[in-house]
C-alpha atoms as a PDB file:
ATOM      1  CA  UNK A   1       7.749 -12.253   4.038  1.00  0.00           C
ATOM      2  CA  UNK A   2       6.981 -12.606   7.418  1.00  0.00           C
ATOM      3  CA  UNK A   3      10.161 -12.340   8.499  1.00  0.00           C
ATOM      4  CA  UNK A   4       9.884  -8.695   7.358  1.00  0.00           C
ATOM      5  CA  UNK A   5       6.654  -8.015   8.699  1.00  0.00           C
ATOM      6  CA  UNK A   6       7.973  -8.832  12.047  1.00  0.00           C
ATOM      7  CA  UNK A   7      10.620  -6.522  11.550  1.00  0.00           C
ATOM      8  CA  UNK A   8       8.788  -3.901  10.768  1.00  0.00           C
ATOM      9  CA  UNK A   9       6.535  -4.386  13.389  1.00  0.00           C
ATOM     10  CA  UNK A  10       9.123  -4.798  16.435  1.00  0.00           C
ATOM     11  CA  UNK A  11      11.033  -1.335  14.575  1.00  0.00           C
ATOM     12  CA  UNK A  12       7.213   0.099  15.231  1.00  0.00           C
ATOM     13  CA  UNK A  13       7.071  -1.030  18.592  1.00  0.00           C
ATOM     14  CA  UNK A  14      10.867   0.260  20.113  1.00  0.00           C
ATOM     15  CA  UNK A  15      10.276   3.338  18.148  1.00  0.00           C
ATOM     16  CA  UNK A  16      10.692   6.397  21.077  1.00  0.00           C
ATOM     17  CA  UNK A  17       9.248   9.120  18.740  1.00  0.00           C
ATOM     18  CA  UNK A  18       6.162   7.021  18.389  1.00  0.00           C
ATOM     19  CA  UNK A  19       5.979   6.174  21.691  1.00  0.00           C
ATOM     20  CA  UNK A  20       6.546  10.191  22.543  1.00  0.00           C
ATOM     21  CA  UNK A  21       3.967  11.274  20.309  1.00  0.00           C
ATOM     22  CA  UNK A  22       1.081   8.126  21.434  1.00  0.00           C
ATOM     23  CA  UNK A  23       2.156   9.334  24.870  1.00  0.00           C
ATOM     24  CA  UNK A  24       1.265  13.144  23.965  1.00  0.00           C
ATOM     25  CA  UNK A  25      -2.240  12.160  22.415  1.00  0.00           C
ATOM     26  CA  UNK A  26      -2.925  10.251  25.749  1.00  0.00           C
ATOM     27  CA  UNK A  27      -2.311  12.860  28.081  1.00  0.00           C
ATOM     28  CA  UNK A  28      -4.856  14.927  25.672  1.00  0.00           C
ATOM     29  CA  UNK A  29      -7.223  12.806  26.496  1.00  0.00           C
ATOM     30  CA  UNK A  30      -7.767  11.013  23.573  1.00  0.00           C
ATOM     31  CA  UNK A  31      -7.621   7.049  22.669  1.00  0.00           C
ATOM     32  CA  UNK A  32      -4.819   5.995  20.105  1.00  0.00           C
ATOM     33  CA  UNK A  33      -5.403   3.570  17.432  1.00  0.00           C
ATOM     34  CA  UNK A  34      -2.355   3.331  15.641  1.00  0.00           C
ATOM     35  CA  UNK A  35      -2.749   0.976  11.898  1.00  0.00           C
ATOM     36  CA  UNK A  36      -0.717   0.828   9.216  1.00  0.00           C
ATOM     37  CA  UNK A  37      -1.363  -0.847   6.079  1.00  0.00           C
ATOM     38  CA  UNK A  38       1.750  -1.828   3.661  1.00  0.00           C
ATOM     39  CA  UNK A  39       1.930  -3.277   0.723  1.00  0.00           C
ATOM     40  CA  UNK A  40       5.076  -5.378  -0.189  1.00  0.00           C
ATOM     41  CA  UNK A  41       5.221  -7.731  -3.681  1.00  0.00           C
ATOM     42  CA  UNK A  42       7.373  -9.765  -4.358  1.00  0.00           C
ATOM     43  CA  UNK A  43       8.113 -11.081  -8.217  1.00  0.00           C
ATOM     44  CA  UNK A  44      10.536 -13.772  -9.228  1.00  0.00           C
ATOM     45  CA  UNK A  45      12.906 -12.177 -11.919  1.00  0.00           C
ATOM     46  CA  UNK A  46      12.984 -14.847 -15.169  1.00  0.00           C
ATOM     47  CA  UNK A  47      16.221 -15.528 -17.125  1.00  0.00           C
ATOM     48  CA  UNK A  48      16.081 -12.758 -19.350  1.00  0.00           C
ATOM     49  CA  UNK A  49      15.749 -10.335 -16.556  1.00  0.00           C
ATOM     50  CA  UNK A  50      18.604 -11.629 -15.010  1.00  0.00           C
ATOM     51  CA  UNK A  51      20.742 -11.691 -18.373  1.00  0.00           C
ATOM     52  CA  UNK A  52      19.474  -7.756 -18.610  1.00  0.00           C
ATOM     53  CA  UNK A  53      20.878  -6.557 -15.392  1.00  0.00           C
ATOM     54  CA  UNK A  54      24.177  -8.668 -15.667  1.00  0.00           C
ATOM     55  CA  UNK A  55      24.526  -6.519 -19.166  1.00  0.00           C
ATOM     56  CA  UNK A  56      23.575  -8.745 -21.344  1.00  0.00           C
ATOM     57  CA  UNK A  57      20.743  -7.205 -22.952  1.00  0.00           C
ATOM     58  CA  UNK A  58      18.172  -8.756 -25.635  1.00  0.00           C
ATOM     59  CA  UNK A  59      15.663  -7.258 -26.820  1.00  0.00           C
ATOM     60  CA  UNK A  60      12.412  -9.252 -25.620  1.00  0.00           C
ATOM     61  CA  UNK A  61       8.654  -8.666 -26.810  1.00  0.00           C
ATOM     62  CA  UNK A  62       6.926  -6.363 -24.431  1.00  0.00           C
ATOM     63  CA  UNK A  63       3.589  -8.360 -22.462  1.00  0.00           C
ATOM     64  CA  UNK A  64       0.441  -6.649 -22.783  1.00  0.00           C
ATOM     65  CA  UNK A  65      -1.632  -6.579 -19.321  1.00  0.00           C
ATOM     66  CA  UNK A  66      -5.268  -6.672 -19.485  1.00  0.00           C
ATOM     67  CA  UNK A  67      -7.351  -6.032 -16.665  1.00  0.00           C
ATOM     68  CA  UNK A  68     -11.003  -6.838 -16.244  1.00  0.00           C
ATOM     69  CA  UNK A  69     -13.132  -5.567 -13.784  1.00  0.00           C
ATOM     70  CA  UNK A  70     -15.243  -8.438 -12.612  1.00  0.00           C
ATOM     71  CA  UNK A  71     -18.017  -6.807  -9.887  1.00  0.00           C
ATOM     72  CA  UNK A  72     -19.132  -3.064  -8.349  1.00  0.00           C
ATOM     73  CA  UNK A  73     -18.139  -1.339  -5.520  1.00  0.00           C
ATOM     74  CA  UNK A  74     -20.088   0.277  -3.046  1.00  0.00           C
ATOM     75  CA  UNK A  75     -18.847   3.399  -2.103  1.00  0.00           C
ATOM     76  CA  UNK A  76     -19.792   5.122   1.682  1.00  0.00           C
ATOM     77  CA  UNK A  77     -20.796   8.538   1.909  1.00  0.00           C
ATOM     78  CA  UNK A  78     -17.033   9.057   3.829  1.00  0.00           C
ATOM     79  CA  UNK A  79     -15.483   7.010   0.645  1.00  0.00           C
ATOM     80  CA  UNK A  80     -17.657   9.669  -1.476  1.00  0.00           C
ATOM     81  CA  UNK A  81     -16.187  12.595  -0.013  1.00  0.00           C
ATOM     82  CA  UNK A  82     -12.446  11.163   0.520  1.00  0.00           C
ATOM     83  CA  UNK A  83     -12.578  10.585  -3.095  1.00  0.00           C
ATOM     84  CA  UNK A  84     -13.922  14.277  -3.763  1.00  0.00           C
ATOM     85  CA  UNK A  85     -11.158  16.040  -1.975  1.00  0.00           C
ATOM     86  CA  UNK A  86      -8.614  14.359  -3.882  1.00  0.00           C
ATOM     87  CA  UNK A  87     -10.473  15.667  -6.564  1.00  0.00           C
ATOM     88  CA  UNK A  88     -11.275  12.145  -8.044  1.00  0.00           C
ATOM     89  CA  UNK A  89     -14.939  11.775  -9.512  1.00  0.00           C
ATOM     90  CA  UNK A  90     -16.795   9.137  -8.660  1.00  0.00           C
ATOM     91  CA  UNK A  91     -19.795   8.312 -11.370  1.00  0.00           C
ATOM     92  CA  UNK A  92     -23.521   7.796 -10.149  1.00  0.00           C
ATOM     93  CA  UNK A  93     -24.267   4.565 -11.130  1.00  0.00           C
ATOM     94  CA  UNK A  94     -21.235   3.386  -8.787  1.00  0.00           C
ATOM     95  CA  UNK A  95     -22.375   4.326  -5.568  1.00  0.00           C
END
């Protein structure tokens, strides 16, 4: 995994559009921050997912997730109105 977080990064860092467009901001006058957030998950395939993609399929019983929410969030007044333009309500007892 870190392997590809490297690579990512150093693909990031050679990148000339990037650079051409950080450059561009500069000479605007402004201060670049550049962050980027990925997510990457990994899962390790069982037997029966391996049978299933060599062809040999068998019908399995499906797993039921349950999810639990275990605390509250606090919400900013910039989270508040993020969440509003994407049209997402956001109940009163949550902020």
């Amino acid at each position: 995994m870190q392997e590809l977080g490297n690579a990512i990064n150093d693909s990031l860092s050679d990148s000339d559009r990037i650079a051409e467009a950080i450059g561009e901001i500069k000479q605007a006058g402004y201060d670049v921050f550049l962050v980027l957030e990925a997510t990457i998950g990994f899962n390790k395939r069982d037997e029966n997912e391996e049978a299933e993609e060599a062809g040999e399929t068998e019908a399995r019983p499906e797993t039921k997730r349950v999810f639990e929410s275990t605390g509250k969030i606090k919400f900013t007044n910039q989270d508040q109105r993020f969440l509003r333009a994407l049209k997402i309500a956001v109940d009163e007892d949550l902020k």
